[in-house]
PDB file of N, CA and C in Angstrom:
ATOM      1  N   UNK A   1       0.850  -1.177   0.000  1.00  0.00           N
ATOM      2  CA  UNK A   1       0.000   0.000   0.000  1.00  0.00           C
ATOM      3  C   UNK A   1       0.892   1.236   0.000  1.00  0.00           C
ATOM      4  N   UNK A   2       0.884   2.110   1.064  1.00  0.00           N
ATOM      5  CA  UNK A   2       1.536   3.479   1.121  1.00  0.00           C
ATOM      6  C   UNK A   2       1.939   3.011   1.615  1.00  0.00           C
ATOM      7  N   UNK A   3       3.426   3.957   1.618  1.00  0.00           N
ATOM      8  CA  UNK A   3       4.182   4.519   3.114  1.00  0.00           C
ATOM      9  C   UNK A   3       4.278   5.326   4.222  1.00  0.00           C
ATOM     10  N   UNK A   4       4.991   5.126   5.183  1.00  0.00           N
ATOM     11  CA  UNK A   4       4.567   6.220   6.414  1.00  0.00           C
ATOM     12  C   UNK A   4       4.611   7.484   6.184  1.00  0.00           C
ATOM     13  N   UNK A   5       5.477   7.817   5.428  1.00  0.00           N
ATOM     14  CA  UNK A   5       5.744   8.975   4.839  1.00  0.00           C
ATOM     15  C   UNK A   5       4.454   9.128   4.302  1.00  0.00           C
ATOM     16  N   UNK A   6       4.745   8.613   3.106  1.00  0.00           N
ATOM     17  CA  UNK A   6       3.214   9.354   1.903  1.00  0.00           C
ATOM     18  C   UNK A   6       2.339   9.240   2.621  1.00  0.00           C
ATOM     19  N   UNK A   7       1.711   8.226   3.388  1.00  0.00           N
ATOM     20  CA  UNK A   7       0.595   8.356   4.295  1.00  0.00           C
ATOM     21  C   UNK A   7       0.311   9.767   4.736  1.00  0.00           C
ATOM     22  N   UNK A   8       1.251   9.710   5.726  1.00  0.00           N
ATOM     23  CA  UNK A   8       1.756  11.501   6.534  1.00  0.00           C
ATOM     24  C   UNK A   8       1.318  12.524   5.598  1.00  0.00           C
ATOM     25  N   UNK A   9       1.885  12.465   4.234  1.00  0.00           N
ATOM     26  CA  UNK A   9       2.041  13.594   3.668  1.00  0.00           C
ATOM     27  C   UNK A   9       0.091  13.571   2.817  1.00  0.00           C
ATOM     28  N   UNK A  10      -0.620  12.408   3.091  1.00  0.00           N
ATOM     29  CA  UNK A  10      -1.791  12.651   1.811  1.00  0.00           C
ATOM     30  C   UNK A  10      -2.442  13.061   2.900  1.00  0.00           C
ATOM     31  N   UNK A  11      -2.324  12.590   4.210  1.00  0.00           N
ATOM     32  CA  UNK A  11      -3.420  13.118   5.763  1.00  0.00           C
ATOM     33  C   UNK A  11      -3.389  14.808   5.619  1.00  0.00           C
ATOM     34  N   UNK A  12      -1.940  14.906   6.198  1.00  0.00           N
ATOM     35  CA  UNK A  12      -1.666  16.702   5.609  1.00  0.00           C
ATOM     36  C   UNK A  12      -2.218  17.598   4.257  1.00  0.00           C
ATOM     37  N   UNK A  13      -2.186  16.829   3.248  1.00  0.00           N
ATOM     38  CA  UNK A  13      -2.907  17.589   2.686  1.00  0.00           C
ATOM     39  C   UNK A  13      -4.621  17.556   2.458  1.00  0.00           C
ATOM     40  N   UNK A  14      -5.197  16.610   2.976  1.00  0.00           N
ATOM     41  CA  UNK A  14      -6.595  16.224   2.669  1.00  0.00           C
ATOM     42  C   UNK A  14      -7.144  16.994   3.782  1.00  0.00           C
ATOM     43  N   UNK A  15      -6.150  17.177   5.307  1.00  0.00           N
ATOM     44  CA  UNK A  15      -6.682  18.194   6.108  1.00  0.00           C
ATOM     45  C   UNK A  15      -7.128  19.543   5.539  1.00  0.00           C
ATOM     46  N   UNK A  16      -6.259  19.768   4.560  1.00  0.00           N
ATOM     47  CA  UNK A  16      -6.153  21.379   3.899  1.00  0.00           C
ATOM     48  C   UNK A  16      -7.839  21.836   3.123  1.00  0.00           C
ATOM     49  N   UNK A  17      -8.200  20.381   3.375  1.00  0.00           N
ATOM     50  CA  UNK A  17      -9.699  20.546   2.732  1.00  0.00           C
ATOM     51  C   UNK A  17     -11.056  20.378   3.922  1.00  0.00           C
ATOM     52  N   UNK A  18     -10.572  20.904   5.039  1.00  0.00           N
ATOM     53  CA  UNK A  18     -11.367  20.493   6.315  1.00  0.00           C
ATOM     54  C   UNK A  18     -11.717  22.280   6.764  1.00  0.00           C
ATOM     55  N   UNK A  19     -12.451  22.940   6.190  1.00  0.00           N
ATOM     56  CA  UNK A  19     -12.977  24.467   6.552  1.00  0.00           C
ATOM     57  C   UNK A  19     -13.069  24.644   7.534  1.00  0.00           C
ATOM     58  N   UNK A  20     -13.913  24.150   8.494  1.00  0.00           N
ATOM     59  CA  UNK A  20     -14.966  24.539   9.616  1.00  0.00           C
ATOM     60  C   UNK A  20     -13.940  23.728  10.856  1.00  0.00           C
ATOM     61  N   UNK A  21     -14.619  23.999  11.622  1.00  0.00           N
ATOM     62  CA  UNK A  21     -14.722  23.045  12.972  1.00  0.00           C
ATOM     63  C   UNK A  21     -15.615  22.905  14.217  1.00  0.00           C
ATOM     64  N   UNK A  22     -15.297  21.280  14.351  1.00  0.00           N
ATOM     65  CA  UNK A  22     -16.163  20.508  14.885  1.00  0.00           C
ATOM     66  C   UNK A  22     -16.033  20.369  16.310  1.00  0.00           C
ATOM     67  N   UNK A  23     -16.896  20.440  17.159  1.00  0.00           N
ATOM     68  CA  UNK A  23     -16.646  19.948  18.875  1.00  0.00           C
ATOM     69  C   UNK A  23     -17.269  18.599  18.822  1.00  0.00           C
ATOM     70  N   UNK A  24     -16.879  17.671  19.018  1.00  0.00           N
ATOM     71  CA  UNK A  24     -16.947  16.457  19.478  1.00  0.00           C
ATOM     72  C   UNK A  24     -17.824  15.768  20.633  1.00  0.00           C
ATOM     73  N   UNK A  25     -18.650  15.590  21.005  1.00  0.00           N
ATOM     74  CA  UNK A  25     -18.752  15.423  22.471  1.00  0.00           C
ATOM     75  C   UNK A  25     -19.772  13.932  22.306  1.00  0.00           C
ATOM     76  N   UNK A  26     -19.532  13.319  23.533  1.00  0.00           N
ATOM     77  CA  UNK A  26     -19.732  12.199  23.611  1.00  0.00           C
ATOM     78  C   UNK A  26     -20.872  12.036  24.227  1.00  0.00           C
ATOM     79  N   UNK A  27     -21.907  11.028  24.310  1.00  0.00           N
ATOM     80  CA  UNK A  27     -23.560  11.400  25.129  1.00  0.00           C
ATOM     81  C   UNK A  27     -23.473   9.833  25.531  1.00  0.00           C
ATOM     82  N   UNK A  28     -23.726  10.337  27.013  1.00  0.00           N
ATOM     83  CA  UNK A  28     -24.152   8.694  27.898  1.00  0.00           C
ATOM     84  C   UNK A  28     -25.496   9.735  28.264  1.00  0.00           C
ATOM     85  N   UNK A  29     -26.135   8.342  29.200  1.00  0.00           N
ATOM     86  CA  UNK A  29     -27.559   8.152  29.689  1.00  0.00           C
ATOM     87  C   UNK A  29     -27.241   7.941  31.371  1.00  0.00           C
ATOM     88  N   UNK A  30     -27.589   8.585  32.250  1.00  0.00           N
ATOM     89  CA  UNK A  30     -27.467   7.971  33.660  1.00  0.00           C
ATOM     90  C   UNK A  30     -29.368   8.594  34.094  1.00  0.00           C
ATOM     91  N   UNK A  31     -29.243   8.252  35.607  1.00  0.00           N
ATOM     92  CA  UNK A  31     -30.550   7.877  35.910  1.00  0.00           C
ATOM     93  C   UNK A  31     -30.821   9.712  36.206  1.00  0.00           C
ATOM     94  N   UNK A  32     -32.082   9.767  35.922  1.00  0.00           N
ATOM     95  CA  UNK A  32     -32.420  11.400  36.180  1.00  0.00           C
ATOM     96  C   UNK A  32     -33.056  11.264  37.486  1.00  0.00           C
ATOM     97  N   UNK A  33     -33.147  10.644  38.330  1.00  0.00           N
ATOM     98  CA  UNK A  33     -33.256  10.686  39.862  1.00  0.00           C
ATOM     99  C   UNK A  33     -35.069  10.915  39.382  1.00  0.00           C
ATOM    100  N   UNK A  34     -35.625  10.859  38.993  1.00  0.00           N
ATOM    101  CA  UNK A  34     -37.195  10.518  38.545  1.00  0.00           C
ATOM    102  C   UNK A  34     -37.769   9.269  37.620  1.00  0.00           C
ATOM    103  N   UNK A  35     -37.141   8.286  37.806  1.00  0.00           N
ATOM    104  CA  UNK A  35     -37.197   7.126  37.271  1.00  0.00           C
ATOM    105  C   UNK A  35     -37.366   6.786  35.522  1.00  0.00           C
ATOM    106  N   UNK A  36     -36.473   8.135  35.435  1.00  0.00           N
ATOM    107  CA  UNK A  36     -35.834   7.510  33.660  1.00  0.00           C
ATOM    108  C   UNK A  36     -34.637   8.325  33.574  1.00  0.00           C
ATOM    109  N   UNK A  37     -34.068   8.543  32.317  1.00  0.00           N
ATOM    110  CA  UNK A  37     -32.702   8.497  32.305  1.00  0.00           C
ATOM    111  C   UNK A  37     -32.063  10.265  31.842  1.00  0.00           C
ATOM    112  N   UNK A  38     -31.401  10.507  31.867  1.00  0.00           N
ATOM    113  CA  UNK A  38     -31.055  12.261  31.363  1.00  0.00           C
ATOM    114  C   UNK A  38     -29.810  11.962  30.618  1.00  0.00           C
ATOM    115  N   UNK A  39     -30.261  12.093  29.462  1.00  0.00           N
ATOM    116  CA  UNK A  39     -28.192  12.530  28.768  1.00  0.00           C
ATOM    117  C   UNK A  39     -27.714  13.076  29.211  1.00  0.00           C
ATOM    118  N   UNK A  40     -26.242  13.070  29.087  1.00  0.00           N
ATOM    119  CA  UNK A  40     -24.777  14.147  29.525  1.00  0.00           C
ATOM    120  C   UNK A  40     -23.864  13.592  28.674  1.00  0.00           C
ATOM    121  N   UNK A  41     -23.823  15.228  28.085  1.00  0.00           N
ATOM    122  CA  UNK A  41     -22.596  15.227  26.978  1.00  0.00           C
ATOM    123  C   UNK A  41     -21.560  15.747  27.415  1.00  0.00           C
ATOM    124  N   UNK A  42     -20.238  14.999  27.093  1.00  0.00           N
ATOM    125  CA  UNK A  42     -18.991  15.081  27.649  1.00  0.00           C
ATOM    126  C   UNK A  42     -17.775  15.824  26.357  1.00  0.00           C
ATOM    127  N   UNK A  43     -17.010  16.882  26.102  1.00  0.00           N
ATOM    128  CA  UNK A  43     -16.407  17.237  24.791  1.00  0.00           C
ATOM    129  C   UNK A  43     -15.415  16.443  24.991  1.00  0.00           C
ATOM    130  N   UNK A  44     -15.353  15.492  23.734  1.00  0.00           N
ATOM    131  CA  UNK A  44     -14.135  14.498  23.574  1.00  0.00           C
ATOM    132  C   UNK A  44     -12.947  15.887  22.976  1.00  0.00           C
ATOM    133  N   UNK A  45     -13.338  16.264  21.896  1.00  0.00           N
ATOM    134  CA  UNK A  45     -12.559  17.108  21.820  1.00  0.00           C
ATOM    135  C   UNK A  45     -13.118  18.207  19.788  1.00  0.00           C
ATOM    136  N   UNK A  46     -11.708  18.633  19.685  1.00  0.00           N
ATOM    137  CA  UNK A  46     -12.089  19.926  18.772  1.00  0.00           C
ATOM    138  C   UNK A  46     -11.150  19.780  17.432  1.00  0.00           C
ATOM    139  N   UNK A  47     -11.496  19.331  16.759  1.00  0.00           N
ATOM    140  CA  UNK A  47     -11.172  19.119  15.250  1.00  0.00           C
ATOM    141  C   UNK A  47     -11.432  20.218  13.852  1.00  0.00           C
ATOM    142  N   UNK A  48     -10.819  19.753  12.975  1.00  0.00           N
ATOM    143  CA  UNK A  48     -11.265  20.451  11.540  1.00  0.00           C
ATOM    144  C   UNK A  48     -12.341  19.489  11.223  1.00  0.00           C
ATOM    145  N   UNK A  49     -13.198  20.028  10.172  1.00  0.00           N
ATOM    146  CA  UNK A  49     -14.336  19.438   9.704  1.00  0.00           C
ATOM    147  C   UNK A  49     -14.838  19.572   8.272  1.00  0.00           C
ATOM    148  N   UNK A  50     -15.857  19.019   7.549  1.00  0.00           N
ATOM    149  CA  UNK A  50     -16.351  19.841   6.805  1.00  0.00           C
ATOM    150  C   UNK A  50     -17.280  18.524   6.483  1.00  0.00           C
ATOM    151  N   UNK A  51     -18.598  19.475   6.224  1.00  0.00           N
ATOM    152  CA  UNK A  51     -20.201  18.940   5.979  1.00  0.00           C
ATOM    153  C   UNK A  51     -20.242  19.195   4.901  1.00  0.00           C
ATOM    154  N   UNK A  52     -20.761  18.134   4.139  1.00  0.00           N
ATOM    155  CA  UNK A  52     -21.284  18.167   3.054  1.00  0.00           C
ATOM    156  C   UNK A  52     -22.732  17.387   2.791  1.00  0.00           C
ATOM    157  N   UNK A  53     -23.589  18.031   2.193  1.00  0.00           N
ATOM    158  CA  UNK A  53     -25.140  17.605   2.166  1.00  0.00           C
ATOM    159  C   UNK A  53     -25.144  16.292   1.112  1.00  0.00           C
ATOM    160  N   UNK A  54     -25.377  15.223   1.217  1.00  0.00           N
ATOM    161  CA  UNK A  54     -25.537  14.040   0.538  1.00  0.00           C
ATOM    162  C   UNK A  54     -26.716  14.699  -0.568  1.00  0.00           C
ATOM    163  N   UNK A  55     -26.440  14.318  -2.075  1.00  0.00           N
ATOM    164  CA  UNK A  55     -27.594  14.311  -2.984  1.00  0.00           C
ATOM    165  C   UNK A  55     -28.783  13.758  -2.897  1.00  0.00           C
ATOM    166  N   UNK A  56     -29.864  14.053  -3.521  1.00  0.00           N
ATOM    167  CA  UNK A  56     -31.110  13.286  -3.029  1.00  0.00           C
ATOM    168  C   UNK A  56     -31.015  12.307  -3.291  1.00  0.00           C
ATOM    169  N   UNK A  57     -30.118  12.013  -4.476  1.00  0.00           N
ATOM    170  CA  UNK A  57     -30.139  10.097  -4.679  1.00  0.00           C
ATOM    171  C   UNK A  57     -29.564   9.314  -3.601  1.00  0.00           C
ATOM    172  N   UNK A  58     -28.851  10.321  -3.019  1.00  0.00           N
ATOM    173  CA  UNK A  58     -27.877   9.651  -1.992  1.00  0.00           C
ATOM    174  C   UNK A  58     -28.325   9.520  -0.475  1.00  0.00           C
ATOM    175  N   UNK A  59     -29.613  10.406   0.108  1.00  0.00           N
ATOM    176  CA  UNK A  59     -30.128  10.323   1.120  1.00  0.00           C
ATOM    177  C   UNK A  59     -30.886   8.992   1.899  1.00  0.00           C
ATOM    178  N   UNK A  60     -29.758   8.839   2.990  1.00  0.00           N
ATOM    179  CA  UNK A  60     -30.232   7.683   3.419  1.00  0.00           C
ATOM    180  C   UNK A  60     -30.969   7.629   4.791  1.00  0.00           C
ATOM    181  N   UNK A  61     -32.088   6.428   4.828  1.00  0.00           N
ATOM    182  CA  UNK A  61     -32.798   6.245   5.986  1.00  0.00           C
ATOM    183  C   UNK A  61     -32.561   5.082   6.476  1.00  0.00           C
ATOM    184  N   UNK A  62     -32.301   5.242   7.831  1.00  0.00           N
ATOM    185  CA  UNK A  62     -31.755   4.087   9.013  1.00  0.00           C
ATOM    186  C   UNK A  62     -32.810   3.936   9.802  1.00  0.00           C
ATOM    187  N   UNK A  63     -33.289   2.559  10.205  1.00  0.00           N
ATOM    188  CA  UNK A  63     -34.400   2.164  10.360  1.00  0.00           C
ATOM    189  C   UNK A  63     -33.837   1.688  12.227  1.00  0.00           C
ATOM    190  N   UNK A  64     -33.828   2.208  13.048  1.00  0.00           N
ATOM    191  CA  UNK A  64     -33.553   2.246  14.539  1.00  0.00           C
ATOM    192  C   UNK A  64     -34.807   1.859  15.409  1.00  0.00           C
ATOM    193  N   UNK A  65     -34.883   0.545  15.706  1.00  0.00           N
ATOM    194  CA  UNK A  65     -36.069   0.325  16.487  1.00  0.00           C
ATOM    195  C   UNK A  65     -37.190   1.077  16.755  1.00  0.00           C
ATOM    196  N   UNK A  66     -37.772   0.822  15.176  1.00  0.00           N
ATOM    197  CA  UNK A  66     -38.904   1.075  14.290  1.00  0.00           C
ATOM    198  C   UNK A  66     -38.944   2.867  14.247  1.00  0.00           C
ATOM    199  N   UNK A  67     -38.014   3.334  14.162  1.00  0.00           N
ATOM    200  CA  UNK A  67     -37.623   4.964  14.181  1.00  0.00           C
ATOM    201  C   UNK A  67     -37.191   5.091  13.015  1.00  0.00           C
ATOM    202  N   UNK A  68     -37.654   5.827  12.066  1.00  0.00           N
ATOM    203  CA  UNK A  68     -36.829   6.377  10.629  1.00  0.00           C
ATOM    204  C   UNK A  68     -35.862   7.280  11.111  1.00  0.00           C
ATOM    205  N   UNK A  69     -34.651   7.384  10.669  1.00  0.00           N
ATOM    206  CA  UNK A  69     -33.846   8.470  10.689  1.00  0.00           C
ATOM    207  C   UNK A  69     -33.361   9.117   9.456  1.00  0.00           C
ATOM    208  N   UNK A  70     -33.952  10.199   9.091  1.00  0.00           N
ATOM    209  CA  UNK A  70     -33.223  10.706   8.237  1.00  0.00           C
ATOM    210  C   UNK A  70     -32.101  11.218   7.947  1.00  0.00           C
ATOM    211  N   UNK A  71     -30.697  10.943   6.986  1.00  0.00           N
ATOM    212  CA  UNK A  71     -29.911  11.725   7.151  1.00  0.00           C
ATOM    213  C   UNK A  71     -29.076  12.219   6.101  1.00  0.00           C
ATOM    214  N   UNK A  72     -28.734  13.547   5.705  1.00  0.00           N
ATOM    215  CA  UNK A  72     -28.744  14.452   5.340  1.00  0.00           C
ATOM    216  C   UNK A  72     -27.499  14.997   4.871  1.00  0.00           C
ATOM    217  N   UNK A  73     -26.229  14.013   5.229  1.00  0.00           N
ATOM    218  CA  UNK A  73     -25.240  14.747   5.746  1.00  0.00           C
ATOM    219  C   UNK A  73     -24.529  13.828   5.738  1.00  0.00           C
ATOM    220  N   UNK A  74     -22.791  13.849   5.436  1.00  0.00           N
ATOM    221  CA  UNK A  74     -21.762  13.495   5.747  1.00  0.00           C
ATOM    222  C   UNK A  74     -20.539  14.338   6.347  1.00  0.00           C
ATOM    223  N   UNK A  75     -20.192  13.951   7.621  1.00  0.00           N
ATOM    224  CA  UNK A  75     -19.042  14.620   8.366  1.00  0.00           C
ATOM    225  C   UNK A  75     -17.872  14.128   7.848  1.00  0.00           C
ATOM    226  N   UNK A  76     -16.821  14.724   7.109  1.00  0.00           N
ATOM    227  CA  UNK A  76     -15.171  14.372   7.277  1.00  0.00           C
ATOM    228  C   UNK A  76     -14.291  14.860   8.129  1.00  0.00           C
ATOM    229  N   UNK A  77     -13.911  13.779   8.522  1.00  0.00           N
ATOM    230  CA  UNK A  77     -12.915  14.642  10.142  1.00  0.00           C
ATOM    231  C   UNK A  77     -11.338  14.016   9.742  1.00  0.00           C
ATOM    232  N   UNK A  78     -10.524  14.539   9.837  1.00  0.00           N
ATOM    233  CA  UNK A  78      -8.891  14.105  10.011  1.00  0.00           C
ATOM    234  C   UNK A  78      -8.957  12.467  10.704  1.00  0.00           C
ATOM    235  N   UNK A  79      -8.694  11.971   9.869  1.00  0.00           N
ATOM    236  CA  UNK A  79      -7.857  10.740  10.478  1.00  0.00           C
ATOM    237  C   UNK A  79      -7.486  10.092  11.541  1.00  0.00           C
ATOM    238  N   UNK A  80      -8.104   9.264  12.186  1.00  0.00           N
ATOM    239  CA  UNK A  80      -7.805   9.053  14.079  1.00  0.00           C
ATOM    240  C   UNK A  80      -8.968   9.767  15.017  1.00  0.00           C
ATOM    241  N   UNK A  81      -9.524  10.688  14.159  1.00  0.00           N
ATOM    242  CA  UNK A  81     -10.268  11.125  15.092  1.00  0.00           C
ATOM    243  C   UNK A  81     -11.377  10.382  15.854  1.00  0.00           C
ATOM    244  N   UNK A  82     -12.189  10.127  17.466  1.00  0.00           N
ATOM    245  CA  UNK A  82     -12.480   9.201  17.932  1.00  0.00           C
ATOM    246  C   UNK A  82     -13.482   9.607  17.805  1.00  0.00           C
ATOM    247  N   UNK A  83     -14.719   8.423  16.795  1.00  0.00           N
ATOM    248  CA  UNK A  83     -16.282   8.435  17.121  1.00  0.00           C
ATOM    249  C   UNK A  83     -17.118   7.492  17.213  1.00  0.00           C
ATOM    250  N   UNK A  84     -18.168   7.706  17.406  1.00  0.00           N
ATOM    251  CA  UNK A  84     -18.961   6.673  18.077  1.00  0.00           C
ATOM    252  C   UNK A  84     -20.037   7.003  17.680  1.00  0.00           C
ATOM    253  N   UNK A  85     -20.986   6.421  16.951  1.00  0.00           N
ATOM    254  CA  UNK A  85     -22.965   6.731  16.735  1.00  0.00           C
ATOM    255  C   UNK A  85     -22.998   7.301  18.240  1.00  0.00           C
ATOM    256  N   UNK A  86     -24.436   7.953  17.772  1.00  0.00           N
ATOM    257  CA  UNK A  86     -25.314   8.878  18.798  1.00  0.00           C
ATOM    258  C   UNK A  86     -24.279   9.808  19.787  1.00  0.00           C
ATOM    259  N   UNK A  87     -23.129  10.070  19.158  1.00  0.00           N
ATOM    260  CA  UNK A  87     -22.272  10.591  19.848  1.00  0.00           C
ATOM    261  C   UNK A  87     -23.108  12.366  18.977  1.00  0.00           C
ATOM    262  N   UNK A  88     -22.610  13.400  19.715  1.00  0.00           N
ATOM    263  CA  UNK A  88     -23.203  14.852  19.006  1.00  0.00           C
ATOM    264  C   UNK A  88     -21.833  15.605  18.454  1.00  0.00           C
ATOM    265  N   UNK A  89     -22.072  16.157  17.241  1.00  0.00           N
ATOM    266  CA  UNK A  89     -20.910  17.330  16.602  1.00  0.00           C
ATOM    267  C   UNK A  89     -21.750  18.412  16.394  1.00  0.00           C
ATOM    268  N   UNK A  90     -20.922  19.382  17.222  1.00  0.00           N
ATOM    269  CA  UNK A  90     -21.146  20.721  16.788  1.00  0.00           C
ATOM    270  C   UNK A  90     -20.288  21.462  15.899  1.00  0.00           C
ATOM    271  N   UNK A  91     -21.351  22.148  14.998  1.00  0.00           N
ATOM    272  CA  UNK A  91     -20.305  22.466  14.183  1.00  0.00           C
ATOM    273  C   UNK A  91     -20.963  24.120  14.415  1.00  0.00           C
ATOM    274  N   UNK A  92     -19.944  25.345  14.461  1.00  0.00           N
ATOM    275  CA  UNK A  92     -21.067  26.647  14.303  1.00  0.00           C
ATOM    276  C   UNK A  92     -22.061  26.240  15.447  1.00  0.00           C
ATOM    277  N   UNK A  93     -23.371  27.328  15.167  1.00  0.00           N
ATOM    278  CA  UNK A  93     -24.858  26.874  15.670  1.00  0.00           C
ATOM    279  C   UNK A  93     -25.399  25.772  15.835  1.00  0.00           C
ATOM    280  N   UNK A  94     -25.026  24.738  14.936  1.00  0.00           N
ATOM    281  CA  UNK A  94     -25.845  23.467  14.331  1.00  0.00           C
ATOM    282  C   UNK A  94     -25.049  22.646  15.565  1.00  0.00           C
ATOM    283  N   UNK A  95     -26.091  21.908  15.845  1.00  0.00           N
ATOM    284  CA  UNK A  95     -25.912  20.576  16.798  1.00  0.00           C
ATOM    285  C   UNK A  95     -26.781  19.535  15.764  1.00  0.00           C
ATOM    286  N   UNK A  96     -25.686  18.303  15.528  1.00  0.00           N
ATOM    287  CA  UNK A  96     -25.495  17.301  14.302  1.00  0.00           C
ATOM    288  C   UNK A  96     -25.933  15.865  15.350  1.00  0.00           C
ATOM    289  N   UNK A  97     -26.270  15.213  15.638  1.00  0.00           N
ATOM    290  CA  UNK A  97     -26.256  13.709  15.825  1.00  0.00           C
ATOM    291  C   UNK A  97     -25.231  12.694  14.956  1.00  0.00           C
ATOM    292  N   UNK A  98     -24.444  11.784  15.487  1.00  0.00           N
ATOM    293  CA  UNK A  98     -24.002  10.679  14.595  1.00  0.00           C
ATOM    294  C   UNK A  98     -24.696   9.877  14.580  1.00  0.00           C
ATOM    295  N   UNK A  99     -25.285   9.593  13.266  1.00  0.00           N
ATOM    296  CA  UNK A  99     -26.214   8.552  12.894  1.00  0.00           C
ATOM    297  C   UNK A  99     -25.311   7.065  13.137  1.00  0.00           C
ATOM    298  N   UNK A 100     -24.215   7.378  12.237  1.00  0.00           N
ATOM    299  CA  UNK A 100     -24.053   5.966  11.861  1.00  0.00           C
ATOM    300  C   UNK A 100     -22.722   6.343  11.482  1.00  0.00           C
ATOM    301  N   UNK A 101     -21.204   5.502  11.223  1.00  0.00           N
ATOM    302  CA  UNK A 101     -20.228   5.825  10.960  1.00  0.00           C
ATOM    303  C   UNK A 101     -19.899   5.162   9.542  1.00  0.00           C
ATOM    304  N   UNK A 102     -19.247   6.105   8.300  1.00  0.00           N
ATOM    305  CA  UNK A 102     -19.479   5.838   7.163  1.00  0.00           C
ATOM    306  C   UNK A 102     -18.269   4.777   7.072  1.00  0.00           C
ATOM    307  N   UNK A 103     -18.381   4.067   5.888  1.00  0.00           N
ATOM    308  CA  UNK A 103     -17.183   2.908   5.905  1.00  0.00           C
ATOM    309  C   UNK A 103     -16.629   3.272   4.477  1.00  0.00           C
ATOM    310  N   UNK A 104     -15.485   3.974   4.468  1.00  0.00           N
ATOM    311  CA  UNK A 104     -15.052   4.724   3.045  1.00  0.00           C
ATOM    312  C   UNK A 104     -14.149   3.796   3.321  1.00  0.00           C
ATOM    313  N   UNK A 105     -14.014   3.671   1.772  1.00  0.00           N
ATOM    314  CA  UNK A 105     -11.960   3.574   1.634  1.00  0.00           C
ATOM    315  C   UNK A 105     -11.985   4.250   0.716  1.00  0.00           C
ATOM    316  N   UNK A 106     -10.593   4.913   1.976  1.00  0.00           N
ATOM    317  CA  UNK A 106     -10.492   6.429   0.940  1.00  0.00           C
ATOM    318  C   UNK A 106      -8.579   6.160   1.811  1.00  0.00           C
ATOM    319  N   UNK A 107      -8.377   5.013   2.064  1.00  0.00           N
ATOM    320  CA  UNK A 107      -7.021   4.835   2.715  1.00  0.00           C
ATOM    321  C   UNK A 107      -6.165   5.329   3.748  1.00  0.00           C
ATOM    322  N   UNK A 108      -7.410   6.087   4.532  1.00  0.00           N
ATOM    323  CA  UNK A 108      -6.761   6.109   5.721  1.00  0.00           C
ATOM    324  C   UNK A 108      -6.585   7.509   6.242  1.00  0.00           C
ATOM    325  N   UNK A 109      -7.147   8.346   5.129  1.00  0.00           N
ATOM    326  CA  UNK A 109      -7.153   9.901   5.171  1.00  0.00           C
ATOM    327  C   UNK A 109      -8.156  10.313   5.823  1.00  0.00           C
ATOM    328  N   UNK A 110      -9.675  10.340   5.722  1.00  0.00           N
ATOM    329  CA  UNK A 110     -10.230  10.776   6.833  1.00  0.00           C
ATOM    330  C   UNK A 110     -10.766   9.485   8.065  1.00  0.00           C
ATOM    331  N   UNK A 111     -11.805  10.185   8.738  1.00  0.00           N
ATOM    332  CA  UNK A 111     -13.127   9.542   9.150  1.00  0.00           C
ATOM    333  C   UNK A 111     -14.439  10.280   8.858  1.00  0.00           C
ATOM    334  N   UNK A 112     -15.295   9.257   8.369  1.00  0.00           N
ATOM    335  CA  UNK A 112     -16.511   9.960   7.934  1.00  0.00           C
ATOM    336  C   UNK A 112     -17.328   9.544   8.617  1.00  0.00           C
ATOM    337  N   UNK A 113     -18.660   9.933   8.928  1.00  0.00           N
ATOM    338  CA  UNK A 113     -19.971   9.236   9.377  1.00  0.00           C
ATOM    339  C   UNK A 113     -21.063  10.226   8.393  1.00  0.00           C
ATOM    340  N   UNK A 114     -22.101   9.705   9.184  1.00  0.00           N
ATOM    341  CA  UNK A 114     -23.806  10.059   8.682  1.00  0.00           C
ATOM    342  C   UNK A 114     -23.971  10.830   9.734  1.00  0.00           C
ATOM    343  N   UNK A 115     -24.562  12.330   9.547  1.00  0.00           N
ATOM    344  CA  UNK A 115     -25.060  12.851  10.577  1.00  0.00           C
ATOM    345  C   UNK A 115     -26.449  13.340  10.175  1.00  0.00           C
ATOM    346  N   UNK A 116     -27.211  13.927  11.227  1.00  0.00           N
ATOM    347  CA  UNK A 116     -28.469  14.162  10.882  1.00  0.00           C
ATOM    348  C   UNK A 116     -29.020  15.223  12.082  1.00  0.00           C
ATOM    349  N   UNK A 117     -29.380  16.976  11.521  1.00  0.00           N
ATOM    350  CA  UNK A 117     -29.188  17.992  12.282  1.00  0.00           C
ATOM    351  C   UNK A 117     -30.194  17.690  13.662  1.00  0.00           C
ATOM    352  N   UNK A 118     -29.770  18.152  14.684  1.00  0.00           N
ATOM    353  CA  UNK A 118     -30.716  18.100  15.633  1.00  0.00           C
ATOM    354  C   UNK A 118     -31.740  18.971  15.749  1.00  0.00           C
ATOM    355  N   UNK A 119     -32.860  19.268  16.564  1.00  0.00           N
ATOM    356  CA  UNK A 119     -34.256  20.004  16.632  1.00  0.00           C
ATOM    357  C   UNK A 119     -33.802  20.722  17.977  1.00  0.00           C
TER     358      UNK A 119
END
């Protein structure tokens, strides 16, 4: 495949195509002391980013214990970066949900997922 080098050097430049940035943050469930549960989001951390709106041919729905999810959206983040579904990215104003984490080969240059804006 590549080398460590070229690796190094295609990450560096594919960053150069990451505009925006993203806050990261991670969402568990503990008990809300009224007998159901309260999220708490934790910031994993703060990256480059960039959203791009999937075409209509390309819009996909994830079928989550009998829940449609629509989604709208693909996140590219630098390489290594740590995610997890139902984890939240903020990007700007917009608070994003991770739907689902995309499975590119694209060799190692980014990480992508499915996101889908929050209400």
């Amino acid at each position: 495949m590549f080398g460590t080098v070229t690796l190094g050097s295609m990450r560096t430049e594919a960053n150069r195509y990451l505009p925006d940035t993203a806050v990261i943050r991670s969402v568990s469930y503990g008990n809300d002391g009224a007998g159901g549960v309260a999220p708490t989001s934790t910031p994993v951390g703060t990256v480059s980013c960039r959203i791009d709106p999937l075409l209509r041919r390309d819009v996909l729905q994830q079928v989550v214990a009998n829940i449609k999810v629509k989604v709208d959206y693909v996140l590219s983040l630098p390489y290594g970066t740590p995610l997890q579904a139902h984890w939240e990215v903020v990007v700007g104003s917009n608070t994003y949900e991770i739907v689902g984490l995309a499975n590119v080969q694209d060799w190692g240059v980014y990480v992508r997922a499915y996101i889908s804006q929050m209400q």
